[in-house]
Protein backbone atom coordinates (compact mmCIF):
# COMPACT_ATOMS: atom_id res chain seq x y z
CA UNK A 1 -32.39 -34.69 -43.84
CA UNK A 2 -34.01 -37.66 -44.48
CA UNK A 3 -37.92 -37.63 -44.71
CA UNK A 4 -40.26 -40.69 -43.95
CA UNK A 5 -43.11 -41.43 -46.83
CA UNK A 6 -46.36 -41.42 -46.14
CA UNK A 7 -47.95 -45.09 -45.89
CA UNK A 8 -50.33 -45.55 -48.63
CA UNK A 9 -53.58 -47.44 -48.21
CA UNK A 10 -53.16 -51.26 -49.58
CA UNK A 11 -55.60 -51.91 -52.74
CA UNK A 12 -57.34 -55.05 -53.36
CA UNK A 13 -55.58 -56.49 -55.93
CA UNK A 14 -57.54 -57.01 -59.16
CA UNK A 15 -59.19 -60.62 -59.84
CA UNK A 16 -59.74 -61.54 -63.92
CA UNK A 17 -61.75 -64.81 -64.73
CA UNK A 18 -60.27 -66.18 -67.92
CA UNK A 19 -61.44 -69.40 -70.12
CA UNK A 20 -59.48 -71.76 -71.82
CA UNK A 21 -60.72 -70.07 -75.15
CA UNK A 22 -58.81 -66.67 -73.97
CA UNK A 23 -55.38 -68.91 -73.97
CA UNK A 24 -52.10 -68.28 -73.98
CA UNK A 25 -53.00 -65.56 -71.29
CA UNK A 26 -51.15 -62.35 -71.24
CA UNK A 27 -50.99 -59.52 -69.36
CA UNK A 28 -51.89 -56.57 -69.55
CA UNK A 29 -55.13 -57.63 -71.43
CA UNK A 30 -56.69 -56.15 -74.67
CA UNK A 31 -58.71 -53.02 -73.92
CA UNK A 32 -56.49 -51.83 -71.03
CA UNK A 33 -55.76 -48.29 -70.98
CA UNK A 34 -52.19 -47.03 -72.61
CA UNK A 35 -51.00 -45.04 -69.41
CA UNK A 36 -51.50 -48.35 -67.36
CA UNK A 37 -49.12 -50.84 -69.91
CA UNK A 38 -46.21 -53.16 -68.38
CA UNK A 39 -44.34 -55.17 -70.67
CA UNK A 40 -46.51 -57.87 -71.88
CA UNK A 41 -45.71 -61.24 -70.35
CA UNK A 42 -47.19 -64.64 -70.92
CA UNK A 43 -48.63 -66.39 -67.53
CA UNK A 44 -48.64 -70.32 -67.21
CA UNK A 45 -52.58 -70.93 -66.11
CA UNK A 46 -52.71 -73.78 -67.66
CA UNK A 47 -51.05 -76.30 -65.24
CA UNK A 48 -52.86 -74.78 -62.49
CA UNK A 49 -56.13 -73.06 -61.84
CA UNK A 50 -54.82 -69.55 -60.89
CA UNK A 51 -51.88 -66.75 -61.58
CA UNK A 52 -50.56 -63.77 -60.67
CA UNK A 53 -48.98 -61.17 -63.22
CA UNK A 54 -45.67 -60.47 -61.46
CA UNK A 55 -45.55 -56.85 -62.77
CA UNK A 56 -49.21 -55.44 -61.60
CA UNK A 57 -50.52 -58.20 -59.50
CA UNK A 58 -53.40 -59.08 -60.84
CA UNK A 59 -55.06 -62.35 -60.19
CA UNK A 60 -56.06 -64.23 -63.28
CA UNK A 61 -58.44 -67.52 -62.09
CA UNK A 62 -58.51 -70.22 -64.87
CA UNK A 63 -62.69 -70.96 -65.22
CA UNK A 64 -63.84 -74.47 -65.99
């Protein structure tokens, strides 16, 4: 028998300022809670303004 999933609600997907003093940005950040970890992976912001973490989604915007 093959059963259907429920369709979960979409979330808004997180936004994170960052400032050229927090570079080379990784993700996840300091301070984020143990049960929440992905492998930590280095995002290019610097040749543009914005990112996304391709394991969680979050949005990391490049200030200044």
């Amino acid at each position: 028998m093959v059963e259907t999933m429920a369709k979960q609600p979409v979330q808004a997907l997180e936004i994170v300022k960052v400032a050229r003093a927090d570079l080379p940005l990784s993700c996840p950040q300091l301070g984020t809670e143990v049960w929440n970890l992905h492998p930590r992976v280095y995002l290019p912001i610097e040749t543009g303004s914005e990112t996304l973490c391709p394991y969680c989604g979050t949005h990391y915007v490049l200030e200044g």
